[in-house]
N, C-alpha and C. Protein backbone atom coordinates (compact mmCIF):
# COMPACT_ATOMS: atom_id res chain seq x y z
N UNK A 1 -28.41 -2.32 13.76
CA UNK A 1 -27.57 -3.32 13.14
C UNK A 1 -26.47 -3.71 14.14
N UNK A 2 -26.73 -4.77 14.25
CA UNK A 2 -25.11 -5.23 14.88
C UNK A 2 -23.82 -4.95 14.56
N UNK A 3 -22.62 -4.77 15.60
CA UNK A 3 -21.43 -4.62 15.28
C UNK A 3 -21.19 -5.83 14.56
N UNK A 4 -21.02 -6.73 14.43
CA UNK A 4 -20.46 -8.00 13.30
C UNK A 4 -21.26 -7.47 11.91
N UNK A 5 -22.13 -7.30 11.86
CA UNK A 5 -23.49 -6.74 10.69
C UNK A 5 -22.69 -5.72 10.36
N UNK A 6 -22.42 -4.57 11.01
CA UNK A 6 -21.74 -3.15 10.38
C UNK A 6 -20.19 -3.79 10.05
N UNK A 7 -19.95 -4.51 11.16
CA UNK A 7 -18.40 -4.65 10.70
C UNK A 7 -18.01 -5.57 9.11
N UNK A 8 -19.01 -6.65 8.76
CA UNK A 8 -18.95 -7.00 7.65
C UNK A 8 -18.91 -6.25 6.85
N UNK A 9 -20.42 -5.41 6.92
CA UNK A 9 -20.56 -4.37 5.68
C UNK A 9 -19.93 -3.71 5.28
N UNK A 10 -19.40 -2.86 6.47
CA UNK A 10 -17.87 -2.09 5.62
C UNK A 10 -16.62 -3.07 5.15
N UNK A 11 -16.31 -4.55 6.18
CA UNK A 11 -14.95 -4.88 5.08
C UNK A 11 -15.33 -5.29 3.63
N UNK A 12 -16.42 -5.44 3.17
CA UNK A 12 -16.90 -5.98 1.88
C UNK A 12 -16.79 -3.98 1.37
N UNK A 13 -17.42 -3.26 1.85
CA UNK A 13 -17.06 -2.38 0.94
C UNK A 13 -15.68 -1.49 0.57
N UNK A 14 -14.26 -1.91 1.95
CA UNK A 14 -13.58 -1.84 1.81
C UNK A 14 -12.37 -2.17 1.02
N UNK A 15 -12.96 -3.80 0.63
CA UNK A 15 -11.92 -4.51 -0.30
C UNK A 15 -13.08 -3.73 -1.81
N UNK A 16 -13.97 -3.58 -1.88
CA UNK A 16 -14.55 -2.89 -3.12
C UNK A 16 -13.45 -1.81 -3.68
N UNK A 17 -13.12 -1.04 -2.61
CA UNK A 17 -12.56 0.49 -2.70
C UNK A 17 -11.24 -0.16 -3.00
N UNK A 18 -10.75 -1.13 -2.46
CA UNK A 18 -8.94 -0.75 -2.70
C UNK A 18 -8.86 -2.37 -3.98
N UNK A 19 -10.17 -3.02 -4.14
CA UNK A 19 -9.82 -4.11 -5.21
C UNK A 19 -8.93 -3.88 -6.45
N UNK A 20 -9.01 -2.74 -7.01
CA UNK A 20 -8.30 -2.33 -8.37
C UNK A 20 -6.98 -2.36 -8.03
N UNK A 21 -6.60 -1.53 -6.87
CA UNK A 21 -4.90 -1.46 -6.12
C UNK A 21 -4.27 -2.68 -5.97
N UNK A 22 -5.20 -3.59 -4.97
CA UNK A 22 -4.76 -4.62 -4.66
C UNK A 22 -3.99 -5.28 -5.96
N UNK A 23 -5.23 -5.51 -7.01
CA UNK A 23 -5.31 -6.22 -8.05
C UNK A 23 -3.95 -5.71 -8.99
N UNK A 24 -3.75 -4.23 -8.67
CA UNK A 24 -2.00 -4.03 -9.25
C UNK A 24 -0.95 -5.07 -8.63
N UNK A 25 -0.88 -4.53 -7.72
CA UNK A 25 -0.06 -4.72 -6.73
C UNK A 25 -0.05 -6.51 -6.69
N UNK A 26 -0.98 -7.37 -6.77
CA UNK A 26 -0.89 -8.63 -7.05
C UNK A 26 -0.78 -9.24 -8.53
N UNK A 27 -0.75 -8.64 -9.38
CA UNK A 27 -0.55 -8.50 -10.54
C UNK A 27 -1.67 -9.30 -10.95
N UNK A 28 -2.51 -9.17 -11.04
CA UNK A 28 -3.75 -10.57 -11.08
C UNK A 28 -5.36 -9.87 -10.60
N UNK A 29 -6.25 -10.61 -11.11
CA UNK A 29 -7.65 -10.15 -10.39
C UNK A 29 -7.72 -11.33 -9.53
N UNK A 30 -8.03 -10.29 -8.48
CA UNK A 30 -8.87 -10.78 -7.36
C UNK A 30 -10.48 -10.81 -7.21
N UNK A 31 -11.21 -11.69 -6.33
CA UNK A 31 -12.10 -11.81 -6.31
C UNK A 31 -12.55 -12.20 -5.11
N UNK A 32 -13.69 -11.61 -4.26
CA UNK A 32 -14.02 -11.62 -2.69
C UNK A 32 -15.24 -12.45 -2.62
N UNK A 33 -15.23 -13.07 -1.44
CA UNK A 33 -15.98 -14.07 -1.34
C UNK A 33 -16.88 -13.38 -0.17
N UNK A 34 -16.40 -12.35 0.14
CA UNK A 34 -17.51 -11.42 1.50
C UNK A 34 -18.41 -11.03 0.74
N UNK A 35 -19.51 -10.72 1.47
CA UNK A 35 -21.07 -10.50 1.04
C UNK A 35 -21.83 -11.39 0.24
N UNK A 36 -20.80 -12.40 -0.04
CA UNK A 36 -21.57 -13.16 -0.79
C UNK A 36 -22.66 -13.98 -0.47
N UNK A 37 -23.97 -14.46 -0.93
CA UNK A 37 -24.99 -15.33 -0.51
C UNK A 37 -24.66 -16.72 -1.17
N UNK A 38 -24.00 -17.26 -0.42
CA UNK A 38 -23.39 -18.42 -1.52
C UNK A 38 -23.01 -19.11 -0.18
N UNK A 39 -23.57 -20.12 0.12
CA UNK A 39 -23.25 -21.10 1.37
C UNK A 39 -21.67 -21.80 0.99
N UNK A 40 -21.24 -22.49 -0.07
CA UNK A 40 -20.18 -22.90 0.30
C UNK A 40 -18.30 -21.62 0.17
N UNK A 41 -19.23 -21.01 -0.45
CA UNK A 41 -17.76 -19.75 0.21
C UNK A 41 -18.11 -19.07 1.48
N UNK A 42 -19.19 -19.06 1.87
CA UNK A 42 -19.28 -18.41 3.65
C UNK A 42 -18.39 -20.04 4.04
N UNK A 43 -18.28 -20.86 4.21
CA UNK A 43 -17.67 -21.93 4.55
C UNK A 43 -16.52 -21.66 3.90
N UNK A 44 -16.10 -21.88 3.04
CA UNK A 44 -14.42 -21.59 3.15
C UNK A 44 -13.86 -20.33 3.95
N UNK A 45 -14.38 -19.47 3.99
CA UNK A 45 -14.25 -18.17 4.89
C UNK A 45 -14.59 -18.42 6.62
N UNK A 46 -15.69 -19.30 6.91
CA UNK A 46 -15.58 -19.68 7.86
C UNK A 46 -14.50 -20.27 9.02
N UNK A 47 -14.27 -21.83 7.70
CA UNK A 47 -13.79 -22.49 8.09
C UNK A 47 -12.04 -22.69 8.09
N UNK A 48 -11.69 -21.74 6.98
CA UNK A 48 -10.38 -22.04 6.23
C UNK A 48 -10.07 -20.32 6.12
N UNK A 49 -10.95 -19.36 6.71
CA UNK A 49 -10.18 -18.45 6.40
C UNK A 49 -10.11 -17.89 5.18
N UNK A 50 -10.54 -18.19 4.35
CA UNK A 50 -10.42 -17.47 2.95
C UNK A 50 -10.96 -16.30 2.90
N UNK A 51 -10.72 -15.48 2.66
CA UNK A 51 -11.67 -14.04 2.03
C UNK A 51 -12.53 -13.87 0.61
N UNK A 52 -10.60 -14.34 -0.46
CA UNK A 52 -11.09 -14.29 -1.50
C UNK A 52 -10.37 -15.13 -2.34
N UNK A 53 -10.27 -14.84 -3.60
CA UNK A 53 -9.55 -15.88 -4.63
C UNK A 53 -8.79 -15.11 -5.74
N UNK A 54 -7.19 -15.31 -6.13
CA UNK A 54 -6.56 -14.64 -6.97
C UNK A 54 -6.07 -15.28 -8.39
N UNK A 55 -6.84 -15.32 -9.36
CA UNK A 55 -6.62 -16.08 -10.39
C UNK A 55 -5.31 -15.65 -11.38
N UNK A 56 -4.61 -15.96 -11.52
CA UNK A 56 -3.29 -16.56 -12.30
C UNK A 56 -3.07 -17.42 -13.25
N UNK A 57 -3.00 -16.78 -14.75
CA UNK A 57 -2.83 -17.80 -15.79
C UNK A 57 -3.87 -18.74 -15.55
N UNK A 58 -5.18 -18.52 -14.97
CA UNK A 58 -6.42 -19.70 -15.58
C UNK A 58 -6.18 -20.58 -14.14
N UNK A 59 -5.35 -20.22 -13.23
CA UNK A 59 -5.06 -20.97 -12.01
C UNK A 59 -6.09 -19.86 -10.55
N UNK A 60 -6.23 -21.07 -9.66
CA UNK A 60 -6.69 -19.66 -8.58
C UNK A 60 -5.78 -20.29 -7.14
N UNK A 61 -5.47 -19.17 -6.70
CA UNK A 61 -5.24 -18.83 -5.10
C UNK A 61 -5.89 -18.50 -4.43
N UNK A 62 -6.19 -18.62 -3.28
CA UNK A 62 -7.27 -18.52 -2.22
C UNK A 62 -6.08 -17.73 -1.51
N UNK A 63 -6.91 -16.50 -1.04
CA UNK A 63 -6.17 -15.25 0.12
C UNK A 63 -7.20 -15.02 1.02
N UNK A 64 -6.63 -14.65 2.39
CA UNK A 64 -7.00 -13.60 3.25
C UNK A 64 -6.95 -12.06 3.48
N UNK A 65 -7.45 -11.80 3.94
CA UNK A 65 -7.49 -10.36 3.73
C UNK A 65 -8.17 -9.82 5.14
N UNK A 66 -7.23 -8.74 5.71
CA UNK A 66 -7.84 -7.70 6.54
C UNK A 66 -7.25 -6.53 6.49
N UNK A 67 -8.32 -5.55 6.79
CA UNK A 67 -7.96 -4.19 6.72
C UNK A 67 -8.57 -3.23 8.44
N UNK A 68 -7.86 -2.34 8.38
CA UNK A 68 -7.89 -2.14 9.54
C UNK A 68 -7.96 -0.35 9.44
N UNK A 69 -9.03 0.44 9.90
CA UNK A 69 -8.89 1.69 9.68
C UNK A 69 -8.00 3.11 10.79
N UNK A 70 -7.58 3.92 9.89
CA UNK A 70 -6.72 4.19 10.87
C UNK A 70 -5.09 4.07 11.83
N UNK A 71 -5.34 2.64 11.91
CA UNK A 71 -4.20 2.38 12.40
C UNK A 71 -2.96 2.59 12.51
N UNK A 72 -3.00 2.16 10.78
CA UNK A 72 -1.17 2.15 10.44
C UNK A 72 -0.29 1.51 11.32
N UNK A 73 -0.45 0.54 11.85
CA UNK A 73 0.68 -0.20 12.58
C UNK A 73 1.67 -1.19 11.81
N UNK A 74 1.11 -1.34 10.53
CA UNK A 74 2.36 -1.74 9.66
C UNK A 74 2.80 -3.37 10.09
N UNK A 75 1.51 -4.00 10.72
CA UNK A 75 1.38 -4.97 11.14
C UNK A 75 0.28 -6.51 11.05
N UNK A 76 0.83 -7.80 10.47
CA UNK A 76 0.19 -8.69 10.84
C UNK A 76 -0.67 -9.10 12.25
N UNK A 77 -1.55 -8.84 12.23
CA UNK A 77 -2.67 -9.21 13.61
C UNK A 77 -3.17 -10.94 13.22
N UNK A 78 -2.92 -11.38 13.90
CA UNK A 78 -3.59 -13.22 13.95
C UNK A 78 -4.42 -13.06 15.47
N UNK A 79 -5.72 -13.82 15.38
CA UNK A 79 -6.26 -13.91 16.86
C UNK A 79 -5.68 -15.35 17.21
N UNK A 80 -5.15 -15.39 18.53
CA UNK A 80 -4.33 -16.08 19.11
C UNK A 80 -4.99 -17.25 20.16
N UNK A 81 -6.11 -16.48 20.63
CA UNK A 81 -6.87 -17.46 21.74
C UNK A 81 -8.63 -16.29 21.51
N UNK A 82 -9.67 -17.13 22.21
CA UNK A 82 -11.00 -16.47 22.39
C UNK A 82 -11.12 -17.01 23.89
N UNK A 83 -11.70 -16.22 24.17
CA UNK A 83 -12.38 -16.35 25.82
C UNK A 83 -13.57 -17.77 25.41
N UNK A 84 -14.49 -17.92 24.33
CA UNK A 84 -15.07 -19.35 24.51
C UNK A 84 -14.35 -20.19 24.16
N UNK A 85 -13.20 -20.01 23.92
CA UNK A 85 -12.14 -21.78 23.55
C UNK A 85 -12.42 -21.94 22.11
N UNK A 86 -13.17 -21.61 21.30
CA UNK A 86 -13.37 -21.77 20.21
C UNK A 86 -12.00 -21.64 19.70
N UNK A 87 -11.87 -22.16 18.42
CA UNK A 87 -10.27 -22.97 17.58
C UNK A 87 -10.26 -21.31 17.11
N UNK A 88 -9.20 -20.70 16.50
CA UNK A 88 -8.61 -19.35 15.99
C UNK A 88 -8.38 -19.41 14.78
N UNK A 89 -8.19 -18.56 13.99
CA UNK A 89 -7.27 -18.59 12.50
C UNK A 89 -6.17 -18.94 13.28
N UNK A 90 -5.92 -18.84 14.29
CA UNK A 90 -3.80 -19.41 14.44
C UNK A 90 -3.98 -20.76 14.21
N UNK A 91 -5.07 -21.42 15.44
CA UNK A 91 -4.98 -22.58 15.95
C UNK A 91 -5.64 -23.44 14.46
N UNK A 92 -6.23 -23.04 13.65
CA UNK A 92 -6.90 -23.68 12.38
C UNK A 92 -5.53 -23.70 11.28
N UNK A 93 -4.83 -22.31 11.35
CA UNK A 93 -3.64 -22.38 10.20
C UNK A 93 -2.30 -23.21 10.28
N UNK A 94 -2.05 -23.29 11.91
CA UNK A 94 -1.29 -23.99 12.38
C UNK A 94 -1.20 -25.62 11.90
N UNK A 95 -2.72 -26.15 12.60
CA UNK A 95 -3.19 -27.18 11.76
C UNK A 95 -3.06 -27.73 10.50
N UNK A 96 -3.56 -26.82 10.02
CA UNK A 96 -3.59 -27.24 8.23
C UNK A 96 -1.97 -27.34 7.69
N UNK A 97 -1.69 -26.25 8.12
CA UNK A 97 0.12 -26.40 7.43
C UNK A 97 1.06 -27.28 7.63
N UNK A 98 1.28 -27.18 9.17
CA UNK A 98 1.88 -27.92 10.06
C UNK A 98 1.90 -29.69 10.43
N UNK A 99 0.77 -28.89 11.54
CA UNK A 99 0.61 -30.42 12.28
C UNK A 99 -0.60 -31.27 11.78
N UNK A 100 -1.32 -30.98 10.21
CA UNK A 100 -2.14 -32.17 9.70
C UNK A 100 -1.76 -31.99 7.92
N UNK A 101 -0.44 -31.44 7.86
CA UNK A 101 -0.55 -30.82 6.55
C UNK A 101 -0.93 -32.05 5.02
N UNK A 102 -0.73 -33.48 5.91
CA UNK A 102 -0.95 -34.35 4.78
C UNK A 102 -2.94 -34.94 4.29
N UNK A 103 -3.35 -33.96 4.93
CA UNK A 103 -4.52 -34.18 5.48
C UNK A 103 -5.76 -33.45 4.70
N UNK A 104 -4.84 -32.27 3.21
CA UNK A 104 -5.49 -31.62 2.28
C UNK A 104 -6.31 -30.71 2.84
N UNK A 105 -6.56 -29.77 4.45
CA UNK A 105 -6.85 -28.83 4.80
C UNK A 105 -6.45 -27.74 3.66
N UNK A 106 -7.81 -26.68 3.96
CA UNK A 106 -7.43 -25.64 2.98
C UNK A 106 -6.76 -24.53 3.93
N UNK A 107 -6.22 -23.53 2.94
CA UNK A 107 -5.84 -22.52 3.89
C UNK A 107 -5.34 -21.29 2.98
N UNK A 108 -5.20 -20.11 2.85
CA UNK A 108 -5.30 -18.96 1.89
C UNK A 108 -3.65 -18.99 1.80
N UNK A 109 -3.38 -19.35 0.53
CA UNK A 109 -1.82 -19.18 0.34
C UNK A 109 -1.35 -17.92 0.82
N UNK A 110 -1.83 -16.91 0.50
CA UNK A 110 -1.58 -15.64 0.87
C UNK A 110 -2.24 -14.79 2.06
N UNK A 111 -1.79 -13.95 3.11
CA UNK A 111 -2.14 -13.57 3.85
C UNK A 111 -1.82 -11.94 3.29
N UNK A 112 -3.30 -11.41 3.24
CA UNK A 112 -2.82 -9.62 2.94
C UNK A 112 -3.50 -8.85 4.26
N UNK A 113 -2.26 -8.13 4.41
CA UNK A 113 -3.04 -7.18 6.09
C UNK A 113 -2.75 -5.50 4.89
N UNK A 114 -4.28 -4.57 5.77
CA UNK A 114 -3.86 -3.67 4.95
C UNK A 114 -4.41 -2.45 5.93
N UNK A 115 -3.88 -1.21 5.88
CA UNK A 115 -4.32 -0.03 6.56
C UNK A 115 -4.98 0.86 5.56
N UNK A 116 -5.78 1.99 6.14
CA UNK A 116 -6.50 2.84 5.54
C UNK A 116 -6.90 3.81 6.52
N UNK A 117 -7.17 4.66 5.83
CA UNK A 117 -7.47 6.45 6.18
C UNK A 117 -8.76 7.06 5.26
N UNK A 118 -9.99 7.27 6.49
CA UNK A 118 -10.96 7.57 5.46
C UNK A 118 -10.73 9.26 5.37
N UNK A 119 -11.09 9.89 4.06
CA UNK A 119 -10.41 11.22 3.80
C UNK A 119 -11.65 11.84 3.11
N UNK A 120 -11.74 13.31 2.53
CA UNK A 120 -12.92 13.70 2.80
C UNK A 120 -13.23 13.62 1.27
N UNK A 121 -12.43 13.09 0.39
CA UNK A 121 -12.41 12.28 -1.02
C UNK A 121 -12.82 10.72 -1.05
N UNK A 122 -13.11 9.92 0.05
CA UNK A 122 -13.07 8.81 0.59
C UNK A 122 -12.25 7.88 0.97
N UNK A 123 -12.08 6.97 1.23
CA UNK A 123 -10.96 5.67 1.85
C UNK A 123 -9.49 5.86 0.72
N UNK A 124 -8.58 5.91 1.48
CA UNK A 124 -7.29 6.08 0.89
C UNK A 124 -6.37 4.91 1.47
N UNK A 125 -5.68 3.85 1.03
CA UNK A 125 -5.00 2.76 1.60
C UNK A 125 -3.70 3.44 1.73
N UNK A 126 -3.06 3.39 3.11
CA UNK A 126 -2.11 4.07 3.57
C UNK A 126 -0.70 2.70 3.29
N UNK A 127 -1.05 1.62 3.86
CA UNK A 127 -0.12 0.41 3.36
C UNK A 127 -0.48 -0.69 3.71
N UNK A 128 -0.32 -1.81 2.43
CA UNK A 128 -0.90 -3.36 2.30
C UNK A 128 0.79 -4.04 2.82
N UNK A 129 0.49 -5.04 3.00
CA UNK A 129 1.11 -6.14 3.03
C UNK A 129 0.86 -7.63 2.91
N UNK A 130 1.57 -8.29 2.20
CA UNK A 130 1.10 -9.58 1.60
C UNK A 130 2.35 -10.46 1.84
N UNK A 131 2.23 -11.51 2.35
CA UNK A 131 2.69 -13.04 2.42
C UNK A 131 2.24 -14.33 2.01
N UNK A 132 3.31 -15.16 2.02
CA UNK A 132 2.67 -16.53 2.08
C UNK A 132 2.10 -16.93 3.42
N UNK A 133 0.89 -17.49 3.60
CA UNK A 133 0.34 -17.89 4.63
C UNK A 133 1.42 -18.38 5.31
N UNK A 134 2.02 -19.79 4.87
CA UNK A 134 3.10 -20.75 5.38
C UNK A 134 4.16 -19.77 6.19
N UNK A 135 4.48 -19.50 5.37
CA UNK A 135 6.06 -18.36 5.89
C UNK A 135 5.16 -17.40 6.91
N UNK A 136 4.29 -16.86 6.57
CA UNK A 136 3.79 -15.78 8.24
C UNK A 136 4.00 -17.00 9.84
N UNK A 137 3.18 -18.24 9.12
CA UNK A 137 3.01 -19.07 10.42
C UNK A 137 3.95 -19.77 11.24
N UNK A 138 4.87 -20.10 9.64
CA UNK A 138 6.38 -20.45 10.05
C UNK A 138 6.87 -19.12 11.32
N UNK A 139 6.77 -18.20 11.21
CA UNK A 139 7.43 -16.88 11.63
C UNK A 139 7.23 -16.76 12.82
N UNK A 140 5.80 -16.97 12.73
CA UNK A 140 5.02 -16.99 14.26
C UNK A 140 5.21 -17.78 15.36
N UNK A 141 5.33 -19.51 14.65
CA UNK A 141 5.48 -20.56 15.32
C UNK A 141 6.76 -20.32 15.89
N UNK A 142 7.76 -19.82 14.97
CA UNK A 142 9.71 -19.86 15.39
C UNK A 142 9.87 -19.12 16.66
N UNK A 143 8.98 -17.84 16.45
CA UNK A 143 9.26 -16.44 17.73
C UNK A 143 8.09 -16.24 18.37
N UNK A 144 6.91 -17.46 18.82
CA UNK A 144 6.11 -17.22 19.41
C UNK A 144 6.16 -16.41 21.04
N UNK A 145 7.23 -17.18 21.65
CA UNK A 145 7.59 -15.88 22.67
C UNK A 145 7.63 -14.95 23.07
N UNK A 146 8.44 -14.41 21.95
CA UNK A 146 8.70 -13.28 21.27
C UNK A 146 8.35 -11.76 20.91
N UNK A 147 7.02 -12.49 20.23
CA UNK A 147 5.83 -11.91 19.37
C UNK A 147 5.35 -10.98 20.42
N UNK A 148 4.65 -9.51 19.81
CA UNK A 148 3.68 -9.29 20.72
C UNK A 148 2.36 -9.55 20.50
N UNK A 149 1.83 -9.57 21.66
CA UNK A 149 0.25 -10.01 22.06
C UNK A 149 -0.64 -8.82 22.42
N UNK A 150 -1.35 -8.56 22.20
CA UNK A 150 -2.78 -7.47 22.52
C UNK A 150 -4.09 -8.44 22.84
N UNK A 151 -4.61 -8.08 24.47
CA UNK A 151 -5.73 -8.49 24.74
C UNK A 151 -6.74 -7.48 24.38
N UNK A 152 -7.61 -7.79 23.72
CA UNK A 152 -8.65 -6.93 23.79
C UNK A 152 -9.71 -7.07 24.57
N UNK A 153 -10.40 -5.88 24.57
CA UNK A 153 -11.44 -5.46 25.42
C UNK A 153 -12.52 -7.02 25.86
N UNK A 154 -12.62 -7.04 24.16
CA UNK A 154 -13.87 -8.66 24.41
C UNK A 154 -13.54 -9.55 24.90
N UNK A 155 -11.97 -9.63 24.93
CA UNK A 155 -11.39 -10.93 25.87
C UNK A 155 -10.27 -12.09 24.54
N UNK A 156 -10.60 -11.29 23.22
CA UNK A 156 -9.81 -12.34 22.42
C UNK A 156 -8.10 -11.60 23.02
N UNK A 157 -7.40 -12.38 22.32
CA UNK A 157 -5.68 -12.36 22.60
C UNK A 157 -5.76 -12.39 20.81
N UNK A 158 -4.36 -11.39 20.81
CA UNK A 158 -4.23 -11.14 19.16
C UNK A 158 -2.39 -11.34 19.08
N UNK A 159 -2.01 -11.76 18.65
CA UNK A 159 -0.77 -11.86 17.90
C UNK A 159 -0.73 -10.82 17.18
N UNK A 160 0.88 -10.15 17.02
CA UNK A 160 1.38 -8.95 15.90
C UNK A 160 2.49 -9.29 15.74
N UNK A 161 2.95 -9.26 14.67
CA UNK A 161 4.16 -9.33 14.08
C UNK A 161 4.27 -8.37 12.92
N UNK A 162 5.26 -7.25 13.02
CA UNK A 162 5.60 -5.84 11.90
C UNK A 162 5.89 -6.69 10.84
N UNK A 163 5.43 -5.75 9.69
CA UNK A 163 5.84 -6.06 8.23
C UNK A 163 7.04 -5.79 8.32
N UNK A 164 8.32 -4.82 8.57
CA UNK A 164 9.56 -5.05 8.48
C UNK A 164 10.51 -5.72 9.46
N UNK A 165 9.61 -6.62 10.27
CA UNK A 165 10.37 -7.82 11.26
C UNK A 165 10.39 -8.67 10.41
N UNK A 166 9.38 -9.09 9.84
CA UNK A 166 9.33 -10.38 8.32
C UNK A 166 10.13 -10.22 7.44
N UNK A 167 10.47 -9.02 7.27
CA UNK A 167 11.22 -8.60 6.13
C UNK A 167 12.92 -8.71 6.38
N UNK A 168 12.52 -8.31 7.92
CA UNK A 168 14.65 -8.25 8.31
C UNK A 168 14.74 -9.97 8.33
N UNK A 169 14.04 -10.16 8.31
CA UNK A 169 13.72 -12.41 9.08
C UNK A 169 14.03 -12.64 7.35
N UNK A 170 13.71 -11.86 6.60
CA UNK A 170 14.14 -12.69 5.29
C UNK A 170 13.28 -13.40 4.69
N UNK A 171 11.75 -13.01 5.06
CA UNK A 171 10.25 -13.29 4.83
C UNK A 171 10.27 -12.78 3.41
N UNK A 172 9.29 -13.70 2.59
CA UNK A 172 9.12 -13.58 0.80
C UNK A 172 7.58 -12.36 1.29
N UNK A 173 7.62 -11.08 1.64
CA UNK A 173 6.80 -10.23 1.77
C UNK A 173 7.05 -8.93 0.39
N UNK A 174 5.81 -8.99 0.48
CA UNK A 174 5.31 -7.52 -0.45
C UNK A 174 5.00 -6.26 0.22
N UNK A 175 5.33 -5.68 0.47
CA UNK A 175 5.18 -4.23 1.30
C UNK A 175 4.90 -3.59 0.09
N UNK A 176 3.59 -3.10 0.46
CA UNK A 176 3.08 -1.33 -0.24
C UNK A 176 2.78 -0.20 0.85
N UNK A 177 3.08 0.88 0.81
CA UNK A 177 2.95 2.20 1.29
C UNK A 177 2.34 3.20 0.47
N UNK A 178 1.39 3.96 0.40
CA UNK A 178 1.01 5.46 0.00
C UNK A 178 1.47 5.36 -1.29
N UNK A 179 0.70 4.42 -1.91
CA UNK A 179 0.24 4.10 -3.46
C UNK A 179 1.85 3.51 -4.01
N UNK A 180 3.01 2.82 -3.61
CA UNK A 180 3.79 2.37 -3.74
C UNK A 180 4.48 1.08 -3.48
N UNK A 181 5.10 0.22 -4.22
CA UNK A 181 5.29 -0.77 -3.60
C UNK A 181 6.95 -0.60 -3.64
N UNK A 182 6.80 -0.72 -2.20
CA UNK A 182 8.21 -0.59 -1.16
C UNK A 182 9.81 -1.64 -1.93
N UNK A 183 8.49 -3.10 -1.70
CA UNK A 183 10.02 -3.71 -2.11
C UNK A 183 8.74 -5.29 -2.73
N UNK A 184 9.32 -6.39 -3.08
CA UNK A 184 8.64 -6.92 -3.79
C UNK A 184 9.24 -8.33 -3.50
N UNK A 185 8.51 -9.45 -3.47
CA UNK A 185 8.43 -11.06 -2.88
C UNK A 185 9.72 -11.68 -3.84
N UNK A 186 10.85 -11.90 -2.98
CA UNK A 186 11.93 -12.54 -3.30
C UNK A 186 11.71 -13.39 -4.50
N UNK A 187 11.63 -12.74 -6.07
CA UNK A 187 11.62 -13.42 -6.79
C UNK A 187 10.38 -13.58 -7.57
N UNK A 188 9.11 -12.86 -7.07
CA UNK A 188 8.10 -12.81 -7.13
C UNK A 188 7.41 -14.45 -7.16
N UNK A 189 8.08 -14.79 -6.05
CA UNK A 189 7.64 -16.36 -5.84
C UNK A 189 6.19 -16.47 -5.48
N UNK A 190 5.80 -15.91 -4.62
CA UNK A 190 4.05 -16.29 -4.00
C UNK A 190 3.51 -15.03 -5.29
N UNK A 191 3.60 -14.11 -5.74
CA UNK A 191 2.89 -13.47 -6.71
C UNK A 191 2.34 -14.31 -7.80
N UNK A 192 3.55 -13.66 -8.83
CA UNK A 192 4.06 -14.65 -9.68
C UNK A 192 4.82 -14.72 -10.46
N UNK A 193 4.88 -15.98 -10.97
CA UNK A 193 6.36 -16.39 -12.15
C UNK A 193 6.76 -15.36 -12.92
């Protein structure tokens, strides 16, 4: 099996494992659009980034979602550039918000980055974090300088920005830690009402 093949398979079974948490923690069900055999959500996921969808009072939100094992860096990752030139989630989110925003591009209101620790009970989420798409990109665009960058091995360039840099910046973020939520979206504005 291919690494993209294995790497799907586990994030589809990863958001399986922490969907119920999430789904606290967003106060709302969520719903994933990975693994699915359904041509026009592989296209919104393609194209727009979506993962999944968070329905609200009979309303839905479209989110992103990544999880990352191990890590714990307590950090937003965006890929920033690819070695074939191909367009990025930066260079696509940038777009849509920004510089074509009258133009009805889609784009996942919410951005959730999340860590995990597999344990000999199975996958344990060590800490999520959730934003408004807008406000991460806003963040990014302001302190692009700034920001740090990680090249990886394959040649992509990755953007990071800490969950409590967003937070000292005065970012509408949700921080959870080790089954807790830290502190909660100014107002519960991007959650909800």
């Amino acid at each position: 099996m291919s690494n993209f093949k294995e790497d799907f398979k586990t994030a589809v079974s990863v958001f399986l494992d922490f969907k119920s948490e999430i789904s606290g923690y967003l106060k709302s069900d969520i719903y994933s659009f990975e693994g699915e055999d359904n041509q026009i959500l592989n296209l919104f996921d393609k194209y727009a980034g979506v993962d999944a969808m968070q329905i609200i009072d009979e309303k839905v939100r479209l989110l992103a979602l990544r999880f990352q094992k191990d890590k714990g860096y307590r950090t937003f990752t965006i890929r920033l550039s690819r070695p074939s030139g191909q367009k990025t989630e930066y260079e696509k989110r940038v777009e849509a918000i920004f510089t074509k925003p009258d133009e009805g591009y889609v784009y996942p209101y919410l951005t959730l980055q999340g860590y995990y620790k597999e344990t000999t009970s199975g996958r344990e989420l060590t800490s999520l974090a959730a934003i408004p798409t807008k406000d991460l990109y806003n963040y990014l665009i302001t302190n692009l300088l700034s920001i740090g960058r990680n090249k990886a091995p394959d040649g992509n360039t990755f953007l990071y920005v800490g969950f409590d840099a967003l937070k000292a910046a005065g970012a509408r973020i949700l921080i959870c830690e080790n089954g807790s939520e830290i502190n909660s979206l100014k107002g519960k504005i991007a959650i909800n009402k």
